[in-house]
Protein backbone atom coordinates (compact mmCIF):
# COMPACT_ATOMS: atom_id res chain seq x y z
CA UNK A 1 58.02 68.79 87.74
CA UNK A 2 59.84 70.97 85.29
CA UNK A 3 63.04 68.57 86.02
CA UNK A 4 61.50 66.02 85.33
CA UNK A 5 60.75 67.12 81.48
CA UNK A 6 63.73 68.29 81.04
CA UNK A 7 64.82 64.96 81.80
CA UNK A 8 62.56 62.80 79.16
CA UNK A 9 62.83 65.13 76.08
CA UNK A 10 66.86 64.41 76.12
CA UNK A 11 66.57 60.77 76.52
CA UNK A 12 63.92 60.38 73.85
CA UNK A 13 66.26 62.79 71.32
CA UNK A 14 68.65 60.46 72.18
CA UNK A 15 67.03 57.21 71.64
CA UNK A 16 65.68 58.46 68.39
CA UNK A 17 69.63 59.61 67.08
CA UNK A 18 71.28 56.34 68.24
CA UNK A 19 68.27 54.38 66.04
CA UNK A 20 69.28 56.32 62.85
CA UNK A 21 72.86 56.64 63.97
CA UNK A 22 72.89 52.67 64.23
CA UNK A 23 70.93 51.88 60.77
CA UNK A 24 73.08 54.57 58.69
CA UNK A 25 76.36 52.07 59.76
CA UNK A 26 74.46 49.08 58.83
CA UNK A 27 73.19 50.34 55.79
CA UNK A 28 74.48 49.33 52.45
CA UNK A 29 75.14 52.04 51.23
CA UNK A 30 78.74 53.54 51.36
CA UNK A 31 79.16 57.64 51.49
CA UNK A 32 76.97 58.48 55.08
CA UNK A 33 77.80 55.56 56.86
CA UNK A 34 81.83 56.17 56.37
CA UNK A 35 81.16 59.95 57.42
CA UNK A 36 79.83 59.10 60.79
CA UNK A 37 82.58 56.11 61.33
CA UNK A 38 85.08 58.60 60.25
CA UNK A 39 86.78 60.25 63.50
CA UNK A 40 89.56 61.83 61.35
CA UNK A 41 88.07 65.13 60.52
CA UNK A 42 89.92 65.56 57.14
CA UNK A 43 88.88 61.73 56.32
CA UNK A 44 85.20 62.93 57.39
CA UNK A 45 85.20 66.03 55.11
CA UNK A 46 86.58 63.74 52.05
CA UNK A 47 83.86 61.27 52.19
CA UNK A 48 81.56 64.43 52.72
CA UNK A 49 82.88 65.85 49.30
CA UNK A 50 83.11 62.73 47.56
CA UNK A 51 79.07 61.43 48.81
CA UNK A 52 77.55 65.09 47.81
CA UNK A 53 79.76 64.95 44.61
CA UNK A 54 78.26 61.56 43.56
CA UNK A 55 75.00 62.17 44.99
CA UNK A 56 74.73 65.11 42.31
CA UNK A 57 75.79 63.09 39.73
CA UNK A 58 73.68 60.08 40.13
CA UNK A 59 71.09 62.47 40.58
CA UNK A 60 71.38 63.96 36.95
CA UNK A 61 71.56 60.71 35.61
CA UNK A 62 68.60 58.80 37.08
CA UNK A 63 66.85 62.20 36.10
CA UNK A 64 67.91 61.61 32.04
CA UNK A 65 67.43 58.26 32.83
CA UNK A 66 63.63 58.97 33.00
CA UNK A 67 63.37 61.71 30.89
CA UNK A 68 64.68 59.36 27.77
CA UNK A 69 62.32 56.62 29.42
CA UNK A 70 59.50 59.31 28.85
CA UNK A 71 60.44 60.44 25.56
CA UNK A 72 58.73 56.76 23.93
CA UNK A 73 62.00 56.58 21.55
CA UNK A 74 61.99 53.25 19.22
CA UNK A 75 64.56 51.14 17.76
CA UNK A 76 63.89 50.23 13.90
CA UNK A 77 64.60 46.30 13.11
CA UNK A 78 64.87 45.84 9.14
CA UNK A 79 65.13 42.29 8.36
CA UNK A 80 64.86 40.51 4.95
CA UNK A 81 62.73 37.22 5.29
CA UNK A 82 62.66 34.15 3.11
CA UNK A 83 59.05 32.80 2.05
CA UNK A 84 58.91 30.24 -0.77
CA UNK A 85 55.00 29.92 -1.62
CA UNK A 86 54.12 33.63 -0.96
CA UNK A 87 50.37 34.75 -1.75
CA UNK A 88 50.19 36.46 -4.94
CA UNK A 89 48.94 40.18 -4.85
CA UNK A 90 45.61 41.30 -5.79
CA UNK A 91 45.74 43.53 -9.17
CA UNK A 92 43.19 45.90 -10.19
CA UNK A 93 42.68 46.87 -13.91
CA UNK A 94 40.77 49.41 -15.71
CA UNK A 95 39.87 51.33 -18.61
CA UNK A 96 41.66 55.26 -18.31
CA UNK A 97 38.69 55.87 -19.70
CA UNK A 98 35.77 56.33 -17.42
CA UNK A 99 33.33 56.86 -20.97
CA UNK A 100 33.56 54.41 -22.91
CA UNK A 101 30.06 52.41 -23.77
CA UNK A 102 27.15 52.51 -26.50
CA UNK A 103 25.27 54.09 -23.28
CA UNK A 104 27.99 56.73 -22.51
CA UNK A 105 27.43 58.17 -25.96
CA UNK A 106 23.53 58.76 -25.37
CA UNK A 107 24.40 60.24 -21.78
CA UNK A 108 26.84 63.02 -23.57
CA UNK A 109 25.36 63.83 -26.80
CA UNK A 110 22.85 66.27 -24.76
CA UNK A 111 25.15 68.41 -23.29
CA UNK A 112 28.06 67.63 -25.83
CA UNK A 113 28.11 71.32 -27.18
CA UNK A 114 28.63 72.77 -23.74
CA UNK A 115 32.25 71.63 -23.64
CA UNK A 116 33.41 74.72 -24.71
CA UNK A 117 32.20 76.64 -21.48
CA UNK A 118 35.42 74.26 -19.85
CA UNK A 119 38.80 74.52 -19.28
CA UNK A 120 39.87 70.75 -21.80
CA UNK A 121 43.00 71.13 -20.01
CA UNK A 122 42.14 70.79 -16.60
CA UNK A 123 39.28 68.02 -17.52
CA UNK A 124 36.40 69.69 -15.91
CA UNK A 125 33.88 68.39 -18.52
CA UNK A 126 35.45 65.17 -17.54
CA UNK A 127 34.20 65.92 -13.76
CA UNK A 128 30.95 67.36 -14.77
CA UNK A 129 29.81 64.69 -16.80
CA UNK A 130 31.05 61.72 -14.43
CA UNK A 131 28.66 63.93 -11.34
CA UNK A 132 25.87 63.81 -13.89
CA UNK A 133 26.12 60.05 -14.56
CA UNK A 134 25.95 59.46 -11.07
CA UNK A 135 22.63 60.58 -10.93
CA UNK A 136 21.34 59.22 -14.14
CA UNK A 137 18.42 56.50 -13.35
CA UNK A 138 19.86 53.71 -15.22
CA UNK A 139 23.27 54.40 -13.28
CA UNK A 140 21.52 54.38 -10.43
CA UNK A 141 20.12 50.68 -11.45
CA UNK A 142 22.93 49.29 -13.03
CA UNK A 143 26.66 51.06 -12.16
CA UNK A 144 27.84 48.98 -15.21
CA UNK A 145 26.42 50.90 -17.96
CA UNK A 146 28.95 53.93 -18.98
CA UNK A 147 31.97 51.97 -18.60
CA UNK A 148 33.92 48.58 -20.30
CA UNK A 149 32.27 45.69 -19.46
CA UNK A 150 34.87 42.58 -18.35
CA UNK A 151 34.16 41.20 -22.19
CA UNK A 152 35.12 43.95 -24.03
CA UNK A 153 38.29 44.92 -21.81
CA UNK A 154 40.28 41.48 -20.89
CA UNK A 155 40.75 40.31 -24.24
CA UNK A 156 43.13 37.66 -22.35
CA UNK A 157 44.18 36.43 -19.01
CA UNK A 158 46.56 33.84 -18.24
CA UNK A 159 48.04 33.02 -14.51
CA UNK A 160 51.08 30.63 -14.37
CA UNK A 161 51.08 29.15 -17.76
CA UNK A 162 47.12 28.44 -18.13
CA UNK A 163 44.34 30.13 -18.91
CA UNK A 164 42.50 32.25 -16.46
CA UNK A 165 38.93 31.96 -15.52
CA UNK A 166 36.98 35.00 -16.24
CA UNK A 167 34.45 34.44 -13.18
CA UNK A 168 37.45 35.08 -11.34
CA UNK A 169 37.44 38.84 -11.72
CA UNK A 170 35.73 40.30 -9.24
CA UNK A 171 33.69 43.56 -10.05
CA UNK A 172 34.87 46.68 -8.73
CA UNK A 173 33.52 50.49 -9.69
CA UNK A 174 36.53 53.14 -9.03
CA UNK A 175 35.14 56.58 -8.92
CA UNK A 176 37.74 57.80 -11.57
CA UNK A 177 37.65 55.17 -13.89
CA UNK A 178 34.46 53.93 -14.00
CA UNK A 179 34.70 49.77 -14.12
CA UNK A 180 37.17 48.06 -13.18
CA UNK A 181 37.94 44.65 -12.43
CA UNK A 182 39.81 42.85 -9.82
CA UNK A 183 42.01 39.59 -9.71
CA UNK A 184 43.06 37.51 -6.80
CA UNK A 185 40.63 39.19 -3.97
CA UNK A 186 39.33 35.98 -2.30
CA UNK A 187 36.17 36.37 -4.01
CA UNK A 188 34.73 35.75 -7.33
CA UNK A 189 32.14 37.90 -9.33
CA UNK A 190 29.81 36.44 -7.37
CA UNK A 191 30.87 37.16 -4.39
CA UNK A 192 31.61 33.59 -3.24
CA UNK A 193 34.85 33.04 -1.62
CA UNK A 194 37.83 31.48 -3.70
CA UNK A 195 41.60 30.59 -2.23
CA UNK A 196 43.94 33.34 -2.67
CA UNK A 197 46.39 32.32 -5.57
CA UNK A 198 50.03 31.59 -4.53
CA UNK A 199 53.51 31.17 -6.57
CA UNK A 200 56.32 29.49 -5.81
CA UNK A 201 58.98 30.63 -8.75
CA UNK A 202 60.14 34.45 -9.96
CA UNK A 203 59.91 33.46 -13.67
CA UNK A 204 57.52 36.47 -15.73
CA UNK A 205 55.76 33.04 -17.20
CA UNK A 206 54.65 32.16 -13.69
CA UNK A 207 52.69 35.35 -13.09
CA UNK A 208 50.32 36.72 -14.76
CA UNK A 209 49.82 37.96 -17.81
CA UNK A 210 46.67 40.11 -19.45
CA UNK A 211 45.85 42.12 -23.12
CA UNK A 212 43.28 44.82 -22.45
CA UNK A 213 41.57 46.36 -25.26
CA UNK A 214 41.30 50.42 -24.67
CA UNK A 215 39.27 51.43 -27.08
CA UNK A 216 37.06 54.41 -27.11
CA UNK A 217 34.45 55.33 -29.23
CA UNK A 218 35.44 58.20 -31.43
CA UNK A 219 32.50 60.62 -30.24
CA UNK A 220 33.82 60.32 -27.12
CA UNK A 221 37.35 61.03 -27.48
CA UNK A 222 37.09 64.46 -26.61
CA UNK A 223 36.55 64.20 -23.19
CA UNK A 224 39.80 62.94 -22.39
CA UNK A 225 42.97 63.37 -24.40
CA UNK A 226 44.48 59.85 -23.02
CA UNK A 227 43.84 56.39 -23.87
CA UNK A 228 45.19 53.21 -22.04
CA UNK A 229 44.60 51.36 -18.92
CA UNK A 230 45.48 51.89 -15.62
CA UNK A 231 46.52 49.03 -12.77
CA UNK A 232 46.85 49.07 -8.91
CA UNK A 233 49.00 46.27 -7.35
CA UNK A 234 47.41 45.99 -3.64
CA UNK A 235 47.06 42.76 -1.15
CA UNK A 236 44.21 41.67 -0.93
CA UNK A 237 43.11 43.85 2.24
CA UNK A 238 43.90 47.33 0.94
CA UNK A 239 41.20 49.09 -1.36
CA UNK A 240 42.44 50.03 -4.52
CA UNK A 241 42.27 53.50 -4.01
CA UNK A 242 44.82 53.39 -1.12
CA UNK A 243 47.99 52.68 -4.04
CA UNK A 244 49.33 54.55 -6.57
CA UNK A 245 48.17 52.93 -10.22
CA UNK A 246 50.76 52.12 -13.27
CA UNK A 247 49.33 53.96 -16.49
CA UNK A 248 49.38 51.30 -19.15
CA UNK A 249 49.98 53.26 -22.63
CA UNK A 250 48.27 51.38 -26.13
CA UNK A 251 50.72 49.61 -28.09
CA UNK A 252 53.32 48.91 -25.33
CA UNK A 253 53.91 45.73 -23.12
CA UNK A 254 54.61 46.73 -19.28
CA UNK A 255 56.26 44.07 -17.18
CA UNK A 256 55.97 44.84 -13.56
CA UNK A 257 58.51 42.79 -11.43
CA UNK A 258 56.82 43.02 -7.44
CA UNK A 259 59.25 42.92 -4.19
CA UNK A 260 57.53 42.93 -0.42
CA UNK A 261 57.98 45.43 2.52
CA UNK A 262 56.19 44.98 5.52
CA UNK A 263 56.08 47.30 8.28
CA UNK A 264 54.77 47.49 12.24
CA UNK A 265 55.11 50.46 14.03
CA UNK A 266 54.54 50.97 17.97
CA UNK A 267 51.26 52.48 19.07
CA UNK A 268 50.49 55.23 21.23
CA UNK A 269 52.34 56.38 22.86
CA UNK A 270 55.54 55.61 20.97
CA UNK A 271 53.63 57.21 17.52
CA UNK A 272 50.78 58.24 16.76
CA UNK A 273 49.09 54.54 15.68
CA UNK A 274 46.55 52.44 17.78
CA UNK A 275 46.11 49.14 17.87
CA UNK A 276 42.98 47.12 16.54
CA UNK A 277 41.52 48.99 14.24
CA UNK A 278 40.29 46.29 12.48
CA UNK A 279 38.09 45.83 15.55
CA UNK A 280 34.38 47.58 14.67
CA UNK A 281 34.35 48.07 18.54
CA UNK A 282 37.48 49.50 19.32
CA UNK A 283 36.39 52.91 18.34
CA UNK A 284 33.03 54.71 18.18
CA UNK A 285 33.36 57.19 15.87
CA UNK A 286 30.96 57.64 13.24
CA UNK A 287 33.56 58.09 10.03
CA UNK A 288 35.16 54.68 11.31
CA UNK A 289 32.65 52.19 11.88
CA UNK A 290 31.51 53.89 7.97
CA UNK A 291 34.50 52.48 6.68
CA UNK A 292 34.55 49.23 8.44
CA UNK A 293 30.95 48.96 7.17
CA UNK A 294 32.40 49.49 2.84
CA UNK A 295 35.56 47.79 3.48
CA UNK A 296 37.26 44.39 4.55
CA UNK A 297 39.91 46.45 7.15
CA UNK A 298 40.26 49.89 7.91
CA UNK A 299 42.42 52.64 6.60
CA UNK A 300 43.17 55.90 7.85
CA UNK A 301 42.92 57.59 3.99
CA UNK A 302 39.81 56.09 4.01
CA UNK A 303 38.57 57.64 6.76
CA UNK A 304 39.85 61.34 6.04
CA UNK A 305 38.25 61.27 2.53
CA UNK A 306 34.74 60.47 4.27
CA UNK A 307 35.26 63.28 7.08
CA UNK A 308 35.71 65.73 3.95
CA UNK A 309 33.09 64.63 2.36
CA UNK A 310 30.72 64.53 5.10
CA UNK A 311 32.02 68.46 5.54
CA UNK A 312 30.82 68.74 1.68
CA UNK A 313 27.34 67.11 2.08
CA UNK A 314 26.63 68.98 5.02
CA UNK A 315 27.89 72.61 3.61
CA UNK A 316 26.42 71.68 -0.22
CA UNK A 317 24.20 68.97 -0.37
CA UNK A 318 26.46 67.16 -2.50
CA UNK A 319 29.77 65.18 -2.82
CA UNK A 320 33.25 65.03 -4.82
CA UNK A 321 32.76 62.74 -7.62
CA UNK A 322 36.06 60.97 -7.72
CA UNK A 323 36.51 60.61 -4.25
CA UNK A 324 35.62 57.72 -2.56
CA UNK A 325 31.97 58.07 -1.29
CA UNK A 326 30.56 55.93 1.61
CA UNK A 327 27.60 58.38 1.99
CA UNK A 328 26.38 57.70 -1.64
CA UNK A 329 25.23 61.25 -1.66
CA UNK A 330 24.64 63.22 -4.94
CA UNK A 331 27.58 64.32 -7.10
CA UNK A 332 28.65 68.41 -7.41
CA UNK A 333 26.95 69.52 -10.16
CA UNK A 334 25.85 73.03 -11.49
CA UNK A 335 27.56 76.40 -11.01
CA UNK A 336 26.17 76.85 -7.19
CA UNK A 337 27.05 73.68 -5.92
CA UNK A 338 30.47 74.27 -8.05
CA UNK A 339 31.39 77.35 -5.64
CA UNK A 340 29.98 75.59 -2.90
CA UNK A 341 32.47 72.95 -3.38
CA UNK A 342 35.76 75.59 -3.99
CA UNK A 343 34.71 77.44 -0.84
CA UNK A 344 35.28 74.12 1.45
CA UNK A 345 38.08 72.87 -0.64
CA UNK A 346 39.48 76.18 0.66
CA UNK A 347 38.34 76.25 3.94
CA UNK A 348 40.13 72.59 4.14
CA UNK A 349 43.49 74.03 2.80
CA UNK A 350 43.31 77.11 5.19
CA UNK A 351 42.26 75.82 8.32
CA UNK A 352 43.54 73.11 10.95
CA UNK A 353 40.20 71.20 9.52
CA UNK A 354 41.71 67.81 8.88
CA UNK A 355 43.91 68.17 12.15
CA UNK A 356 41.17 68.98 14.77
CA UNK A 357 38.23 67.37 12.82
CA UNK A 358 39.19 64.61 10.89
CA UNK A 359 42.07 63.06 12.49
CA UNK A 360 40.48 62.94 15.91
CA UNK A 361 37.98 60.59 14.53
CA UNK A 362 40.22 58.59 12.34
CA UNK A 363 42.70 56.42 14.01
CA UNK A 364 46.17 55.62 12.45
CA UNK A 365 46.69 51.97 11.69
CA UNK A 366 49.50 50.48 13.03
CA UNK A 367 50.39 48.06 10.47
CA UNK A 368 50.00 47.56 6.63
CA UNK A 369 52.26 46.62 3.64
CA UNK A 370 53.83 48.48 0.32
CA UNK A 371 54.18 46.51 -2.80
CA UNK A 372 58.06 48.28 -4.31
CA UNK A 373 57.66 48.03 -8.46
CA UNK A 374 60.22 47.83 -11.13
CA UNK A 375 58.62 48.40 -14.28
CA UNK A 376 60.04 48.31 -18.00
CA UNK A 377 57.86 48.37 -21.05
CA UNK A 378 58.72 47.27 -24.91
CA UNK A 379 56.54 47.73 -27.76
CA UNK A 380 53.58 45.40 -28.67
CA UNK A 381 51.57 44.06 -31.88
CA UNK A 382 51.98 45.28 -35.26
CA UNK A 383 50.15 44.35 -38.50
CA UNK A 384 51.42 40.74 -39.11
CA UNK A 385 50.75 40.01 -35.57
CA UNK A 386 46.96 41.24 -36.10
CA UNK A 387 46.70 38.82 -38.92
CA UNK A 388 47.48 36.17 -37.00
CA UNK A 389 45.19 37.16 -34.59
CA UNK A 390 42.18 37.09 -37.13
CA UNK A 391 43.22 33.38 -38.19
CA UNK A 392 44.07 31.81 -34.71
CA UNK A 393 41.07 29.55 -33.34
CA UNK A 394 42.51 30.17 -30.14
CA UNK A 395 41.27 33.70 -30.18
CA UNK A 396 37.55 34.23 -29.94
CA UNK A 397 37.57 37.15 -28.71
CA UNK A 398 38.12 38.57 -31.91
CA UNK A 399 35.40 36.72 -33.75
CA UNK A 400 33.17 39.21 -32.18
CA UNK A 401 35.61 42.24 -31.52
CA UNK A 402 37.23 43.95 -34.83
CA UNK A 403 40.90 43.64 -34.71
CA UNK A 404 43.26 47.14 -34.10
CA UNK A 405 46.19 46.55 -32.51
CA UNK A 406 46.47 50.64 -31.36
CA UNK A 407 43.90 50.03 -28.64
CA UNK A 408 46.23 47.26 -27.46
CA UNK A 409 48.04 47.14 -23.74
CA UNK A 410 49.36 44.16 -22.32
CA UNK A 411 51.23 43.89 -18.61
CA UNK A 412 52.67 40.87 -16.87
CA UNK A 413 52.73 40.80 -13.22
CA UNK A 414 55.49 38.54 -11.26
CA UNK A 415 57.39 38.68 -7.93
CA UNK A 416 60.88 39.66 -8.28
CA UNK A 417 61.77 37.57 -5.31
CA UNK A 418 59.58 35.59 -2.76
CA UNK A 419 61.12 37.24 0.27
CA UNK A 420 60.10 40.26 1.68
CA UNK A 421 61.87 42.79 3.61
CA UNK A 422 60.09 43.49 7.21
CA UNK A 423 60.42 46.85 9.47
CA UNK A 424 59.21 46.69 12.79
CA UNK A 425 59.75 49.06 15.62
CA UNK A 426 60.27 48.44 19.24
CA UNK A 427 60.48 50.78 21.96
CA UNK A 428 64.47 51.54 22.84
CA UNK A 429 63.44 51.32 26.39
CA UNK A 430 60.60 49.45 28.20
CA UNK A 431 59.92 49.67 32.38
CA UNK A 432 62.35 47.07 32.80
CA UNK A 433 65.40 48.42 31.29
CA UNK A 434 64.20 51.99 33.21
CA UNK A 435 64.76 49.68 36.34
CA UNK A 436 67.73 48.29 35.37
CA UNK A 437 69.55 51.59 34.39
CA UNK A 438 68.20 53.40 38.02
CA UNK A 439 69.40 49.91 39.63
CA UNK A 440 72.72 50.51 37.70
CA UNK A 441 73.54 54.64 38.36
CA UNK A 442 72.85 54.05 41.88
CA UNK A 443 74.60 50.93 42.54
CA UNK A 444 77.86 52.58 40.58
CA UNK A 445 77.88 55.98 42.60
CA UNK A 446 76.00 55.42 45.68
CA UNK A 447 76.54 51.56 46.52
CA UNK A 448 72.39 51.39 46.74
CA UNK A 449 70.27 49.02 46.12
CA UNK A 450 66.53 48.90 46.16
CA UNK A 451 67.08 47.18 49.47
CA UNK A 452 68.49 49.87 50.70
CA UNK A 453 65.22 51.49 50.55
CA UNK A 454 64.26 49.37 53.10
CA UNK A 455 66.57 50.55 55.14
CA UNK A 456 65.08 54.11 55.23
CA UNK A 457 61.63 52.28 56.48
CA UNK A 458 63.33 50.56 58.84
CA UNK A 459 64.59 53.88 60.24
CA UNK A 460 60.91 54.91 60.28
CA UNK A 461 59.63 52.12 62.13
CA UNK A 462 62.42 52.21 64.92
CA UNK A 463 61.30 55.83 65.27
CA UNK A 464 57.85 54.92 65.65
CA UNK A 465 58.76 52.49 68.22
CA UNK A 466 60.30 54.56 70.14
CA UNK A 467 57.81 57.04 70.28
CA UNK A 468 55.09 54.09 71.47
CA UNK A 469 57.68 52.58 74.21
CA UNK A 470 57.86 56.44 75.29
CA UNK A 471 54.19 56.80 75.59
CA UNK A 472 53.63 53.39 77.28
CA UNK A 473 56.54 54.57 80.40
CA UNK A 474 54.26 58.01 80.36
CA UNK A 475 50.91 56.66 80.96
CA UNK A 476 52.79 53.83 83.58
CA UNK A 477 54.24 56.69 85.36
């Protein structure tokens, strides 16, 4: 009986090293199956050398391979584009002034001989008084009331040679600046949807052109020691506040020649973007359906300025008046709600608050556009010019308006060219370049294949087999 065992277990040892034996000189690969053809034993310790050598190799290869694969690198395409009837850009224009009306001098007067309980330099009357018009009843009915109306500020508008139509402007309140007034946003001030204006030329004359009047009333003056207008250059999908404004000074003629960049950058997990967040349902946080709600399309900004000030409404019952407000909450007001408001502006500064709060629940777009400026200015009106002014019958404005040329601004907006420049990222390796370069290290050092993969199941199956055809002679015996 024992002989008998000893007789099976060499046989099936046997069977099993002839199966690998015979697939190793079959297989593709080139290192193990020239060791066991080899019968030279210098020639077998050669190809030994040489297969662990490149095996090593290979190895550290296919192993950077992966790691760069895993490290979501991107190659940056910057391409300039031709377009020859681009959209024209949505500009945004306003009074410096946030106090300027009949009704901002009745609002002020009260509490006019407090101002000298503030700092004038760092404009904290400015602040105080813009919290408590916030919560003044007739603000509360009619936003308009403290600030330029459109007939008092646009003393003219043209747009590629003609006259512009004031019902055009669309309305817009800026928390700063009090009213301002938008052209070009798809919509007019009644909210009714209007093409978007395009050009087709570069000249100055083909853009557009407007004269602001900047005045202030005297009793007001003190509040702020600036005058002028300010403008933001956006498209028409970006909030106002989401751009840096040009300051427009009295007496001076800006010209503001526009250029195009567009970008697209790779979502997660290449940066730190995601993808459709224009989409009210991609996302359920609170702070970004809120700005989906205010807003045509979403913007991270947006988004952090709303987590902050949900921070301050919670902490103090109140919000920052010139940021952007969603929650309509009351302004900061009074001493309390003053120290209230330093103790989370510190708390912001000092703290990871923005990191672990706000941007967890305010995605990173992916996608947007930057408006690049040149901008010169030159002196405008002067007495004669006034004159003329008074006597033209193609001025009306100034039948109703008296005539000082020192509140004067006037800007022209154009495109500088019609093309645009566009960046756009794309990952520097995608699965099937991974593929290809594994494919490629293996193939160059080890003479594999992915068939030769096969080769190794193969092995497994014949050993398998044998072990079956083993038990079947067992259980016949």
């Amino acid at each position: 009986m024992g002989k008998k065992d000893l007789s099976v277990k060499p046989n099936l040892s046997t069977q099993i090293k002839n199966a690998a034996c015979e697939i190793i000189l079959s297989s593709t690969s080139h290192g193990f199956p020239n060791i066991l053809r080899s019968t030279n034993l210098a020639i077998k310790l050669m190809w030994t050398i040489f297969t662990v050598l490149f095996l090593g190799i290979c190895g550290y290869m296919i192993t950077a391979a992966i790691i760069s694969y895993f490290n979501y690198d991107v190659v940056t395409v910057i391409r300039v584009k031709n377009e020859f009837k681009p959209y024209f850009p949505t500009v945004t224009l306003c009074n410096l002034n946030y106090f300027t009306s009949d009704e901002a001098i009745t609002l002020i007067k009260p509490f006019e001989n407090s101002k000298v309980f503030f700092d004038p330099f760092d404009l904290s009357f400015d602040m105080m008084a813009k919290g408590i018009s916030k919560q003044d009843p007739k603000f509360l009915i009619n936003s308009k009331i403290f600030s330029d109306l459109q007939e008092k500020l646009i003393v003219y508008c043209g747009y590629a040679m003609e006259a512009c139509n004031k019902s055009e402007f669309k309305f817009y309140f800026h928390p700063n600046y009090g009213n301002c007034y938008q052209f070009n946003t798809g919509y007019n001030q009644n909210g009714s949807k209007t093409p978007l204006k395009t050009t087709i030329v570069t000249e100055k004359a083909q853009g557009l052109r407007l004269v602001l009047n900047t005045s202030v009333p005297e009793s007001l003056k003190f509040i702020t020691p600036f005058t002028g207008a300010i403008v933001f250059i956006h498209n028409h999908t970006t909030d106002p506040m989401m751009v840096t404004g040009i300051t427009l000074s009295p007496k001076t003629e800006t010209n503001i020649a526009l250029s195009r960049m567009f970008y697209s950058s790779q979502p997660k997990p290449y940066s730190q973007c995601e993808t459709g967040t224009n989409d009210p349902n991609s996302f359920s946080s609170e702070l970004y359906k809120l700005v989906l709600q205010n807003t045509q399309f979403y913007t991270q900004t947006l988004c952090v300025y709303q987590c902050f000030q949900r921070e301050l409404i919670e902490n103090c019952d109140c919000s920052v008046t010139t940021f952007p407000d969603f929650y309509k909450a009351k302004s900061c007001v009074g001493q309390e709600q003053t120290i209230c408001l330093q103790k989370v502006f510190d708390m912001a500064k000092n703290t990871d608050f923005f990191t672990a709060t706000c941007y967890q629940e305010c995605p990173l777009e992916c996608d947007g556009m930057t408006f690049q400026k040149t901008v010169s200015t030159t002196q405008y009106s002067n007495a004669q010019f006034e004159e003329y002014l008074k006597l033209s019958r193609f001025t009306p404005y100034f039948n109703k308006t008296e005539v000082n040329g020192n509140d004067f601004t006037a800007f022209s907006v154009y495109y500088e060219n019609l093309g645009y420049i566009d960046i756009e990222e794309s990952p520097s390796m995608e699965w099937v370049d991974l593929l290809s370069n594994l494919g490629g290290i293996a193939g160059l050092f080890l003479g594999v294949s992915f068939l030769s993969f096969v080769e190794i199941i193969e092995c497994v199956m014949q050993i398998i087999l044998i072990f079956i055809n083993q038990n079947k002679i067992n259980q016949t015996k």
